[in-house]
N, C-alpha and C. Protein backbone atom coordinates (compact mmCIF):
# COMPACT_ATOMS: atom_id res chain seq x y z
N UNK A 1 5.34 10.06 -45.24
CA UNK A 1 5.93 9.27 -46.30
C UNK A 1 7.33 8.80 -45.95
N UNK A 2 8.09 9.73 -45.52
CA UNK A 2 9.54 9.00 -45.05
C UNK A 2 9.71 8.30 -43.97
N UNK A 3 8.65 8.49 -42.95
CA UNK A 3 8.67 7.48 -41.76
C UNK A 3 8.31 5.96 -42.27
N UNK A 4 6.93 5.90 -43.18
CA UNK A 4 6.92 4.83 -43.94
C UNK A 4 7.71 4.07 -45.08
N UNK A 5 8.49 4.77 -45.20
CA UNK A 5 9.95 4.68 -45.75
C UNK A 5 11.05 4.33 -45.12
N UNK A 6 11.33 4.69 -43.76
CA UNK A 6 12.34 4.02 -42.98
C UNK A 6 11.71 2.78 -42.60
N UNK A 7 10.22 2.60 -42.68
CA UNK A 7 9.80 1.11 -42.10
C UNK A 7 10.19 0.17 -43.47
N UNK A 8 10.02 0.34 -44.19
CA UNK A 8 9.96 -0.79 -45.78
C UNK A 8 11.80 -0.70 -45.76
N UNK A 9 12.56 0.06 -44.88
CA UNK A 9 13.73 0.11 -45.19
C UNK A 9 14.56 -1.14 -44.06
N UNK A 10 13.35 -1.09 -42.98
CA UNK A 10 13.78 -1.48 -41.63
C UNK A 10 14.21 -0.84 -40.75
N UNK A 11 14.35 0.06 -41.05
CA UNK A 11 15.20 1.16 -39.91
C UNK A 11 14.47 1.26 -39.34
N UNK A 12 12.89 1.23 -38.89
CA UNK A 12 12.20 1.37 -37.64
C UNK A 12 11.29 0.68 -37.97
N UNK A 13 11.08 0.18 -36.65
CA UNK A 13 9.59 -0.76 -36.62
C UNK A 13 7.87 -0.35 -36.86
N UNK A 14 7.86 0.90 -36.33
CA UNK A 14 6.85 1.68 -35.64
C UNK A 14 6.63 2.90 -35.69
N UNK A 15 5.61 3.70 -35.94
CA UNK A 15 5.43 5.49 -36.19
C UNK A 15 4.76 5.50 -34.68
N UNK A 16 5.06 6.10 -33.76
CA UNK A 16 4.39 7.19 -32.67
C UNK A 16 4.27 8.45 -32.59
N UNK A 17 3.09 9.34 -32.27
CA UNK A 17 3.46 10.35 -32.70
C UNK A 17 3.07 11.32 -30.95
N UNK A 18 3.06 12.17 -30.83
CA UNK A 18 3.13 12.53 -29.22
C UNK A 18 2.60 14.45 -29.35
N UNK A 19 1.38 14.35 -28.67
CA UNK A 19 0.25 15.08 -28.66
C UNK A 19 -0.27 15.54 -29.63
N UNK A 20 -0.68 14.69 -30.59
CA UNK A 20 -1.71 14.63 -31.31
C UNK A 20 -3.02 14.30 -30.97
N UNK A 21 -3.92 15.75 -31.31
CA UNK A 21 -5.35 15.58 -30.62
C UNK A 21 -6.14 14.79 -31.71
N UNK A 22 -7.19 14.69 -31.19
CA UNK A 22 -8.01 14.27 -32.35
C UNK A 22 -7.85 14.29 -33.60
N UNK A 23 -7.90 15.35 -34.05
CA UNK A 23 -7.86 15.91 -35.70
C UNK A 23 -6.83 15.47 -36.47
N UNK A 24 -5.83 15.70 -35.94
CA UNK A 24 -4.51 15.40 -36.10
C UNK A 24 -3.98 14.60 -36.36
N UNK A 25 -4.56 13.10 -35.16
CA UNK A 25 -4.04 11.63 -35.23
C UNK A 25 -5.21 11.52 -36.76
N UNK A 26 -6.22 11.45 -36.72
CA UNK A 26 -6.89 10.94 -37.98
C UNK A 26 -5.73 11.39 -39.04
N UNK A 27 -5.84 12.47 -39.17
CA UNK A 27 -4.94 13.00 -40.29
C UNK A 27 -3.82 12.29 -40.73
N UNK A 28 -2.58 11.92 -39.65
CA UNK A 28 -1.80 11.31 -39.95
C UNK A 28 -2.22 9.78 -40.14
N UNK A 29 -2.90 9.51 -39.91
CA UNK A 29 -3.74 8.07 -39.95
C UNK A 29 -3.62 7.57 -41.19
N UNK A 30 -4.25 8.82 -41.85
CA UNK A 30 -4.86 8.65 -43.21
C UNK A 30 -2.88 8.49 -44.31
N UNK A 31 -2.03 8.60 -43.62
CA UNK A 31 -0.47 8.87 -43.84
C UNK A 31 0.35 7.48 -43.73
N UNK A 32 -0.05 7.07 -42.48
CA UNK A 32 0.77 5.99 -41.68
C UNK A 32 0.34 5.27 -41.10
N UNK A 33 0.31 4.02 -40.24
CA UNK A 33 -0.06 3.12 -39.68
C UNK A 33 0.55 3.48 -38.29
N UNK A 34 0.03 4.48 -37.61
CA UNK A 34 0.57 5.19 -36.33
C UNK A 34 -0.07 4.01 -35.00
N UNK A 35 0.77 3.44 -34.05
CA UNK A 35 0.52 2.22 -33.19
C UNK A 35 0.82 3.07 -31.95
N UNK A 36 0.76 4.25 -31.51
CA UNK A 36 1.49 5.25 -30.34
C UNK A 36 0.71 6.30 -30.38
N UNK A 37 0.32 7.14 -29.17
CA UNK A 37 0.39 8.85 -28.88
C UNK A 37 0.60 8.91 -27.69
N UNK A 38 1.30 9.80 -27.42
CA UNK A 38 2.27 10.16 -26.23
C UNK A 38 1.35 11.82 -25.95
N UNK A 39 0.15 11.28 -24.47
CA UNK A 39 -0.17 13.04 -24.43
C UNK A 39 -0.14 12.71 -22.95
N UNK A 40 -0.55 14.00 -22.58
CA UNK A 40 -0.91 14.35 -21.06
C UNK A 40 -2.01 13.59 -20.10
N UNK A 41 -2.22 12.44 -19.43
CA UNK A 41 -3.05 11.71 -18.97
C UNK A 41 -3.16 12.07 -17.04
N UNK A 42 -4.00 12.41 -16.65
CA UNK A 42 -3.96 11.93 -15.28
C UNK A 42 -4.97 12.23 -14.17
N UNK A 43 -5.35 12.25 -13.44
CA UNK A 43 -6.63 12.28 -12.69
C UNK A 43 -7.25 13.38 -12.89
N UNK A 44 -6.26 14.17 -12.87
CA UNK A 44 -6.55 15.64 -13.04
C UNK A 44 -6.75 16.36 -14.46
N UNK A 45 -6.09 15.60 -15.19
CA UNK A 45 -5.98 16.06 -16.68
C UNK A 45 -6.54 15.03 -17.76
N UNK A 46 -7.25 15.41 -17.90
CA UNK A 46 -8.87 14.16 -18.81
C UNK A 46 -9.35 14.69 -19.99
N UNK A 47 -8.81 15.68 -20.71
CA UNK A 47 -9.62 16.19 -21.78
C UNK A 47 -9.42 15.06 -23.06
N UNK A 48 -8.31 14.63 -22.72
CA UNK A 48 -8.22 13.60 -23.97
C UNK A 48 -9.80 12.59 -23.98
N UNK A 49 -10.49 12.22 -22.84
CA UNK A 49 -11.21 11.12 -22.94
C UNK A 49 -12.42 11.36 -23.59
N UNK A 50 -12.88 12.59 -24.05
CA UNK A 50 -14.26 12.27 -24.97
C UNK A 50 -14.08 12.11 -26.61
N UNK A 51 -12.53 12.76 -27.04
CA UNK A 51 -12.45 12.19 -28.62
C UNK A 51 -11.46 11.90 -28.54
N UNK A 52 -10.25 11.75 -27.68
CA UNK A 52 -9.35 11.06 -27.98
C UNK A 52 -9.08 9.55 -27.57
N UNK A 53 -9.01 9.46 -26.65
CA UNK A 53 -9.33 8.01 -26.11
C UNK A 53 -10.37 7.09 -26.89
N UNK A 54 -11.67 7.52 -27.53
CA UNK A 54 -12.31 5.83 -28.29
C UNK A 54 -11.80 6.26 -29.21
N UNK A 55 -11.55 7.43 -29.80
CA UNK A 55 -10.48 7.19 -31.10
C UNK A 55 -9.14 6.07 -31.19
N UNK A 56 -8.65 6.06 -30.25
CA UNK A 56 -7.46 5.45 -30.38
C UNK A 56 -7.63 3.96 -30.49
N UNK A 57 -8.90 3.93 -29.24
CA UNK A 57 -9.07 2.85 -28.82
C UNK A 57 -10.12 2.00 -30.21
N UNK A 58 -10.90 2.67 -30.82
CA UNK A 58 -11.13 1.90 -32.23
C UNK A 58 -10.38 1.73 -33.11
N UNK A 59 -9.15 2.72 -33.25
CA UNK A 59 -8.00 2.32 -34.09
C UNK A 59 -6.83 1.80 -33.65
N UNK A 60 -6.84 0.99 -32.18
CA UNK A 60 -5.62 0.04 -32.04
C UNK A 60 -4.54 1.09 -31.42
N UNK A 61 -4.56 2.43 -31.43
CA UNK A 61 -3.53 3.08 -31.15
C UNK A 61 -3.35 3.40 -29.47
N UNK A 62 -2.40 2.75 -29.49
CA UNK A 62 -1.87 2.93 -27.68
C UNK A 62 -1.84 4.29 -27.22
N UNK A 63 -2.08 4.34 -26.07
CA UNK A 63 -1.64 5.98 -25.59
C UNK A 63 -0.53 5.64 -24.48
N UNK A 64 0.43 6.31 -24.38
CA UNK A 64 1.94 6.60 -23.52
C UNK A 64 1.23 8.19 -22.50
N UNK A 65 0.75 7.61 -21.54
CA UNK A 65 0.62 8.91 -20.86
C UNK A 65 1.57 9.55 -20.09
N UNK A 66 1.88 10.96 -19.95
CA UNK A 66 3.00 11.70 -19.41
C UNK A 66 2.32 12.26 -18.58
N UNK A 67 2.79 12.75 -17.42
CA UNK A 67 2.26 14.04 -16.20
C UNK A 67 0.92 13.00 -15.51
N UNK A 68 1.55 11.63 -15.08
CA UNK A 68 0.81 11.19 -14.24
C UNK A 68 0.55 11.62 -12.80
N UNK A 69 1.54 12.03 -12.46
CA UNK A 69 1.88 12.67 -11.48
C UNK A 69 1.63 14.03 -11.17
N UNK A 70 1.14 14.71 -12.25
CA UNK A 70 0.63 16.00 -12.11
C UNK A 70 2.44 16.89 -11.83
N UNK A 71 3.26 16.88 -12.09
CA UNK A 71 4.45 17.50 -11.77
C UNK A 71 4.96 17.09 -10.37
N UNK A 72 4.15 16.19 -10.02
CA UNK A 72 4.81 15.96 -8.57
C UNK A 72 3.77 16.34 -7.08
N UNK A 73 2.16 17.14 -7.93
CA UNK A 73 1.07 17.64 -6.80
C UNK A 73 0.56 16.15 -6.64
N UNK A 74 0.24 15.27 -7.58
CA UNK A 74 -0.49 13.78 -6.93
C UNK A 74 0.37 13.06 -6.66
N UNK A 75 1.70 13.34 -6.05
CA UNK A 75 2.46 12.09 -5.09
C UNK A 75 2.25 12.44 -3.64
N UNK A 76 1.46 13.75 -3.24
CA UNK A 76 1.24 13.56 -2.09
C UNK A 76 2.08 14.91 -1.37
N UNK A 77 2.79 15.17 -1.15
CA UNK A 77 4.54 15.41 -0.63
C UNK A 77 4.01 16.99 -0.63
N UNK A 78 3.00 17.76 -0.87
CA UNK A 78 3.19 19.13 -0.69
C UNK A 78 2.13 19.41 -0.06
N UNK A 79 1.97 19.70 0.92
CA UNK A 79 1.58 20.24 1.70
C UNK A 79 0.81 21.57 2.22
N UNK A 80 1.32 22.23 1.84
CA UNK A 80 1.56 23.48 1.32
C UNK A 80 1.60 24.16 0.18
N UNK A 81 1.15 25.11 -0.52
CA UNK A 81 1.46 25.23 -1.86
C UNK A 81 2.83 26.01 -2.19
N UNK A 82 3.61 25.11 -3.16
CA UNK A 82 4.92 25.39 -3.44
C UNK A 82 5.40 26.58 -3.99
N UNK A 83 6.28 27.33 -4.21
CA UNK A 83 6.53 28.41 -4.86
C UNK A 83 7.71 27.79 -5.55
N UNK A 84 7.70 27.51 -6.85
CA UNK A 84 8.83 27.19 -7.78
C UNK A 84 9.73 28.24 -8.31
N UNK A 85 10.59 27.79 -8.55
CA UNK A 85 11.74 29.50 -9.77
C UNK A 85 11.10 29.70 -11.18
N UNK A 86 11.09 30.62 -11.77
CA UNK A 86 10.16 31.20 -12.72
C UNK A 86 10.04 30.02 -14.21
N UNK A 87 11.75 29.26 -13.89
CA UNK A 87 11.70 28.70 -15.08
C UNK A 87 11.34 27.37 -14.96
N UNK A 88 10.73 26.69 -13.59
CA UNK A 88 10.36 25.25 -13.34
C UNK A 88 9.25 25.09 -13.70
N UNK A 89 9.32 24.11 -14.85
CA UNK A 89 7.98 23.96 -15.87
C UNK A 89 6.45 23.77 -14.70
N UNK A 90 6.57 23.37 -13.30
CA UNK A 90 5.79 23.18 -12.53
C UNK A 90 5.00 24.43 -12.35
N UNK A 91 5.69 25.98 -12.74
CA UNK A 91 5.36 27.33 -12.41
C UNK A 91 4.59 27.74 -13.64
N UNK A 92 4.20 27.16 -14.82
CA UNK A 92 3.71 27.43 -15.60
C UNK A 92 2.73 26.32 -16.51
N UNK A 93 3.30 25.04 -16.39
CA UNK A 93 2.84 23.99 -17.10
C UNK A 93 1.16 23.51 -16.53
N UNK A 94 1.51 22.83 -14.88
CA UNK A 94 0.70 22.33 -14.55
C UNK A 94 -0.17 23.74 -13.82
N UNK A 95 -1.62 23.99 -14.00
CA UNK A 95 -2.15 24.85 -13.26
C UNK A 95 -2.59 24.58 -11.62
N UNK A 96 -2.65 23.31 -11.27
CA UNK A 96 -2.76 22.72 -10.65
C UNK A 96 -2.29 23.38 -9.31
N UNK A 97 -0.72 23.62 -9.50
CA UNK A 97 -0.34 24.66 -8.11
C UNK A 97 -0.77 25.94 -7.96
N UNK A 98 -1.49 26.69 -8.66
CA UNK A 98 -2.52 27.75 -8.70
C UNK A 98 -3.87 28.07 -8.24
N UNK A 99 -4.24 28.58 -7.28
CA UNK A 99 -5.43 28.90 -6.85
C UNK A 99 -6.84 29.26 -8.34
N UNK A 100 -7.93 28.39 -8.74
CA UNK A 100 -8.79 27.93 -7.35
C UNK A 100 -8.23 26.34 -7.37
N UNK A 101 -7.51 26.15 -8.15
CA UNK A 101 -6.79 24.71 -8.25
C UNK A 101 -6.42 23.79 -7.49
N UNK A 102 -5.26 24.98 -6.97
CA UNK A 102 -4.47 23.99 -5.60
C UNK A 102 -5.71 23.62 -4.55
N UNK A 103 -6.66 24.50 -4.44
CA UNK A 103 -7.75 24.01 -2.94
C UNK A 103 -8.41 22.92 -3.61
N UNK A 104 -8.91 22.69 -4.62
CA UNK A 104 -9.55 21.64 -5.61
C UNK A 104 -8.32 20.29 -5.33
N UNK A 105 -7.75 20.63 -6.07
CA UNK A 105 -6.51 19.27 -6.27
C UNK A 105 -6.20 18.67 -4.56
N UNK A 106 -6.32 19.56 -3.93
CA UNK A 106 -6.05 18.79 -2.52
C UNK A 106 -6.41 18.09 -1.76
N UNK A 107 -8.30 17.95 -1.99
CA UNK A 107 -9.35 17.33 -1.82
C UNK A 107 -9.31 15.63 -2.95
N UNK A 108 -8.31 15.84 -4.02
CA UNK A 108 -8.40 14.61 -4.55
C UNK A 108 -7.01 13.68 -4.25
N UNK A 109 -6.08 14.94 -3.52
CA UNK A 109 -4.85 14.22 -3.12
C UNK A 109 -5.11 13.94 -1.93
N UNK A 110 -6.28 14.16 -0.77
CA UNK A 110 -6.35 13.43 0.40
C UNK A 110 -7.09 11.82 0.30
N UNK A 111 -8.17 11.77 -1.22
CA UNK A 111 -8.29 10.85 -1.36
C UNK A 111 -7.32 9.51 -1.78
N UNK A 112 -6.39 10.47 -2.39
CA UNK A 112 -5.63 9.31 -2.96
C UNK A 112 -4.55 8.99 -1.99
N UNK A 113 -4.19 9.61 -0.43
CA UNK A 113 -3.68 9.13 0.27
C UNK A 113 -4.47 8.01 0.97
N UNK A 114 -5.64 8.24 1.33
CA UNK A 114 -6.57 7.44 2.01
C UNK A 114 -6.79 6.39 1.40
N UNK A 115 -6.34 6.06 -0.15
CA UNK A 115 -6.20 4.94 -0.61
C UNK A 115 -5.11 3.99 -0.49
N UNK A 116 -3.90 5.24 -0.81
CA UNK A 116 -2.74 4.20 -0.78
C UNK A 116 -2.60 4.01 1.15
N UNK A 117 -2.94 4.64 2.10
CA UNK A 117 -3.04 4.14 3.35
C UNK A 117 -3.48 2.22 3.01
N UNK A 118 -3.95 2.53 2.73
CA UNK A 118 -5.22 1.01 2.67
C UNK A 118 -4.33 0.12 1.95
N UNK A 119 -3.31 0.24 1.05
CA UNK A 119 -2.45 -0.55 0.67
C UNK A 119 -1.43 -0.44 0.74
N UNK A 120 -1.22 0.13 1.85
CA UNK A 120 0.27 0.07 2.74
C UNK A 120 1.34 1.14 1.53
N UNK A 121 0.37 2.04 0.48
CA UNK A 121 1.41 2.09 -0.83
C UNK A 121 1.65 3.87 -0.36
N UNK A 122 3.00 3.84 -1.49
CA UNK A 122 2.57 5.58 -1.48
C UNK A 122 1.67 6.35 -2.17
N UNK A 123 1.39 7.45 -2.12
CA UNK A 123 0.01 8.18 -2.81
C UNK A 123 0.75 8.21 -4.36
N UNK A 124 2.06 8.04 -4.73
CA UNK A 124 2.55 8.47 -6.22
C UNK A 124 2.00 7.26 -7.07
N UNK A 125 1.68 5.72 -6.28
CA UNK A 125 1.54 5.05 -6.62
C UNK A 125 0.15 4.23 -7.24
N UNK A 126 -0.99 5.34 -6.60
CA UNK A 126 -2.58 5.27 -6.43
C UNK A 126 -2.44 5.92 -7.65
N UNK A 127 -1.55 7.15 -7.95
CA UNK A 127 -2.04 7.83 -9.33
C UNK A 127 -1.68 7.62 -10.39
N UNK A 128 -0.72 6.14 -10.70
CA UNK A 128 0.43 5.89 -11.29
C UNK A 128 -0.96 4.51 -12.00
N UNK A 129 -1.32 3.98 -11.19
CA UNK A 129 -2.45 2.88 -11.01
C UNK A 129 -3.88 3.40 -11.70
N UNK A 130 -4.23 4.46 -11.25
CA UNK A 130 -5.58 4.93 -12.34
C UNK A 130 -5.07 5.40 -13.57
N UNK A 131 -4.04 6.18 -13.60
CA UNK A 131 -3.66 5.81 -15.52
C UNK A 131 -3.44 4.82 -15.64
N UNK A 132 -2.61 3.87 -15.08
CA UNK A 132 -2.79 2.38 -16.33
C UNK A 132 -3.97 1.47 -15.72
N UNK A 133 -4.95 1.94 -15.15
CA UNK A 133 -6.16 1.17 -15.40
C UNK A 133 -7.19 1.10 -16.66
N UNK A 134 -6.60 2.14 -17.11
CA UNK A 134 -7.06 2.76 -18.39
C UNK A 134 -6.75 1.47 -19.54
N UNK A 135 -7.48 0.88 -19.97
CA UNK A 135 -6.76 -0.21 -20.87
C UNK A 135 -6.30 0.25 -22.68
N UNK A 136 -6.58 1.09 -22.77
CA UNK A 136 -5.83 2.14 -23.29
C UNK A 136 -4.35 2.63 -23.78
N UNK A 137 -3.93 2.41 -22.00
CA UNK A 137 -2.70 3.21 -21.96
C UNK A 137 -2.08 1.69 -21.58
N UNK A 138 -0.78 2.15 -22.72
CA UNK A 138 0.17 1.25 -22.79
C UNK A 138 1.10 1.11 -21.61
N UNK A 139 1.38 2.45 -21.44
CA UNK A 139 2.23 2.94 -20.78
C UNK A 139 2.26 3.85 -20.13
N UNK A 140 2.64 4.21 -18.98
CA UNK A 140 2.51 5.96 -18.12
C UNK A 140 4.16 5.90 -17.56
N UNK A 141 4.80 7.35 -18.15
CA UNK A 141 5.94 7.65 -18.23
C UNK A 141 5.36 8.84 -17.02
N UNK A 142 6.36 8.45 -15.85
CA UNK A 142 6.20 9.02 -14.83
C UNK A 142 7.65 9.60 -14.28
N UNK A 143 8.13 10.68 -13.90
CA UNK A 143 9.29 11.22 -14.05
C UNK A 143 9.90 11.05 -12.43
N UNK A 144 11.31 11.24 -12.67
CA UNK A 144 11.39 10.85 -10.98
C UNK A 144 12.98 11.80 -10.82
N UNK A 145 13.10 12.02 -9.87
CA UNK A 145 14.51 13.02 -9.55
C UNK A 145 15.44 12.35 -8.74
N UNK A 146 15.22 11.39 -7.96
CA UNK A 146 16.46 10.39 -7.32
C UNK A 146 15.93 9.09 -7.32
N UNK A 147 16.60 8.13 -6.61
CA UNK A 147 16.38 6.71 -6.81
C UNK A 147 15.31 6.34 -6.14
N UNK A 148 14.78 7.26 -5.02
CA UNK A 148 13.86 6.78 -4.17
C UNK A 148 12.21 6.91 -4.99
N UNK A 149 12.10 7.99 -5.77
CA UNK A 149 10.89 8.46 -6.80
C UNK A 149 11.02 7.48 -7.65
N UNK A 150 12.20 6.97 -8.05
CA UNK A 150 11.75 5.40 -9.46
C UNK A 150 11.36 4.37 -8.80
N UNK A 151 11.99 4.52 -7.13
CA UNK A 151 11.77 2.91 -6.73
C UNK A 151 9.62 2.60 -6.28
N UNK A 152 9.59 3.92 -6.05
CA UNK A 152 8.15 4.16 -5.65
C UNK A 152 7.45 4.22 -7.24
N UNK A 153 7.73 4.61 -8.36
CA UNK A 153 7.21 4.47 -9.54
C UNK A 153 7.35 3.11 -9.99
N UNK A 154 8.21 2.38 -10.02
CA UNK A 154 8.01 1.53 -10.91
C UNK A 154 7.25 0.13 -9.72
N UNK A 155 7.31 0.67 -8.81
CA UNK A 155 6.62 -0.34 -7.52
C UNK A 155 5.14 -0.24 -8.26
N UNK A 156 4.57 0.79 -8.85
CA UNK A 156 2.96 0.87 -8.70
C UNK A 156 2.32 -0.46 -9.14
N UNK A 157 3.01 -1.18 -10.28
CA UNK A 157 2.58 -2.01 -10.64
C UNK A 157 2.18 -3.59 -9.62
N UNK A 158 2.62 -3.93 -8.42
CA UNK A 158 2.75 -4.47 -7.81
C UNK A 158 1.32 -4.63 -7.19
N UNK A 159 0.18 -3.59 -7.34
CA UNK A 159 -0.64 -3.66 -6.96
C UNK A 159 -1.84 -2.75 -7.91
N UNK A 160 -3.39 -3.49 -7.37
CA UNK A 160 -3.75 -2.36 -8.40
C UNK A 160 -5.21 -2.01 -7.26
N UNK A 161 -5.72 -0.88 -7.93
CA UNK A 161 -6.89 -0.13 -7.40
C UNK A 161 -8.19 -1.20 -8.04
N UNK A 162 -9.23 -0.92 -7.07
CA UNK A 162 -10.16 -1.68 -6.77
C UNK A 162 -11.42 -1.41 -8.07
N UNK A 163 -12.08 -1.87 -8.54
CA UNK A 163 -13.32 -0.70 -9.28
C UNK A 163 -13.80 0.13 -8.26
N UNK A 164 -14.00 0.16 -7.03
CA UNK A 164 -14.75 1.18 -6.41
C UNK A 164 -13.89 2.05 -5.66
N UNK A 165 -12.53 1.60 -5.33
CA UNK A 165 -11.54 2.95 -5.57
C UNK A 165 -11.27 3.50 -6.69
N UNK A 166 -11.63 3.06 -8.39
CA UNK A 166 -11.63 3.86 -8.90
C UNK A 166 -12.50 4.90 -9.30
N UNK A 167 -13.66 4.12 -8.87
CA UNK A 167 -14.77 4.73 -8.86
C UNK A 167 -14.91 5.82 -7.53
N UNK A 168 -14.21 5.52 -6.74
CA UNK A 168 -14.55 6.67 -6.02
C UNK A 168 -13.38 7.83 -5.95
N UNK A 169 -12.50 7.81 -6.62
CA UNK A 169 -11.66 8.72 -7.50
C UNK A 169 -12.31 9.41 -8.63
N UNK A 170 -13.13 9.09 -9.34
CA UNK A 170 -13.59 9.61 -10.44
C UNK A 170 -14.94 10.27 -10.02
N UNK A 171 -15.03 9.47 -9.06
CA UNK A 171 -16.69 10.67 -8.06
C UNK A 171 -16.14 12.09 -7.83
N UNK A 172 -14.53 11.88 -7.19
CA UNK A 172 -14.38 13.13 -7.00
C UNK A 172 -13.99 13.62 -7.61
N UNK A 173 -13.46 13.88 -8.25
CA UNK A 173 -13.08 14.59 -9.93
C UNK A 173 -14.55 14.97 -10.09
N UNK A 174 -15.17 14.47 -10.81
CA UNK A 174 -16.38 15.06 -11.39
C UNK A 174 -16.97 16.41 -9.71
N UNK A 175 -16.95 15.80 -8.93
CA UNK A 175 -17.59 16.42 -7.61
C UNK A 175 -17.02 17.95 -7.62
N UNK A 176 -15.72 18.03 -7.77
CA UNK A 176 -15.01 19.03 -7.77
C UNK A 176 -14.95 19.95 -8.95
N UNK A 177 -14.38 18.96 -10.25
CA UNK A 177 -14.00 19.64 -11.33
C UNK A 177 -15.06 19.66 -12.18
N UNK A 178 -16.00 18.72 -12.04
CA UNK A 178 -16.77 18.45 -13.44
C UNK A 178 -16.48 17.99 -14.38
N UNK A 179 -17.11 17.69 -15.18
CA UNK A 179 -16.42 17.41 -16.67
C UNK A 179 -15.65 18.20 -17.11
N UNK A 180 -14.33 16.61 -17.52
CA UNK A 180 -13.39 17.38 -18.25
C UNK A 180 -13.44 17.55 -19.67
């Protein structure tokens, strides 16, 4: 009620609301004229797509995906599996750097080098490209730590993945992980 209240006031244009699952977005639905959700999107992380995604997508509502990048495992760059400090959200957030994970996830980060090989791109940029192939997603908020990680993020757009590179990204996902 007061968000729809700052709109009739002008003070904001727009309600977004940011990880709201299913249940939830209806709920507020039934509240506000919500045009946003801001959740977790990325090769690796798909649970949103069997009720959240045509939800949104029959009600007009954009999705802002975060953790395209998986914390930094789908740009490629580790090699090795990392050992973070107890409090780097990477050590707890994404499971991804965790065994049987990390051997899984590595098999989809050699694919996605073998892609961006093929377009001269970096691998941050192949994974930056299957979230916003998603027509869906408005937006993919991808995080970066010096100038060289934005200049490679905001490059992704410059090019895009093929249907049968995406399709053969999503072979392996399922091959590996299964349904998410």
């Amino acid at each position: 009620g007061e968000l729809n209240k700052l709109i009739k006031e002008g003070k904001i244009r727009y309600i977004g609301v940011s990880n709201f699952d299913k249940k939830v977005l209806e709920d507020a639905c039934q509240q506000a004229n919500i045009v946003s959700n801001q959740v977790q999107y990325s090769i690796l992380e798909r649970k949103i797509e069997k009720e959240l995604v045509p939800f949104c997508k029959e009600k007009n509502i954009s999705i802002l995906s975060y953790g395209a990048l998986g914390g930094g495992i789908l740009t490629g760059k580790y090699s090795e599996r990392p050992n973070f400090a107890k409090g780097d959200v990477r050590s707890f957030f994404y499971k991804y750097y965790k065994e049987p994970f990390w051997s899984r996830t590595k098999e989809v980060v050699e694919l996605l080098k073998h892609i961006a090989d093929k377009h001269k791109a970096p691998v941050a940029q192949a994974a930056v490209n299957w979230v916003t192939d998603h027509p869906e997603v408005a937006s993919c908020l991808a995080g970066c730590r010096n100038l060289n990680q934005l200049d490679v993020n905001v490059g992704a757009p410059d090019w895009a993945l093929s249907v049968e590179e995406v399709d053969a990204i999503n072979a392996k996902y399922m091959e590996i992980f299964g349904k998410s």
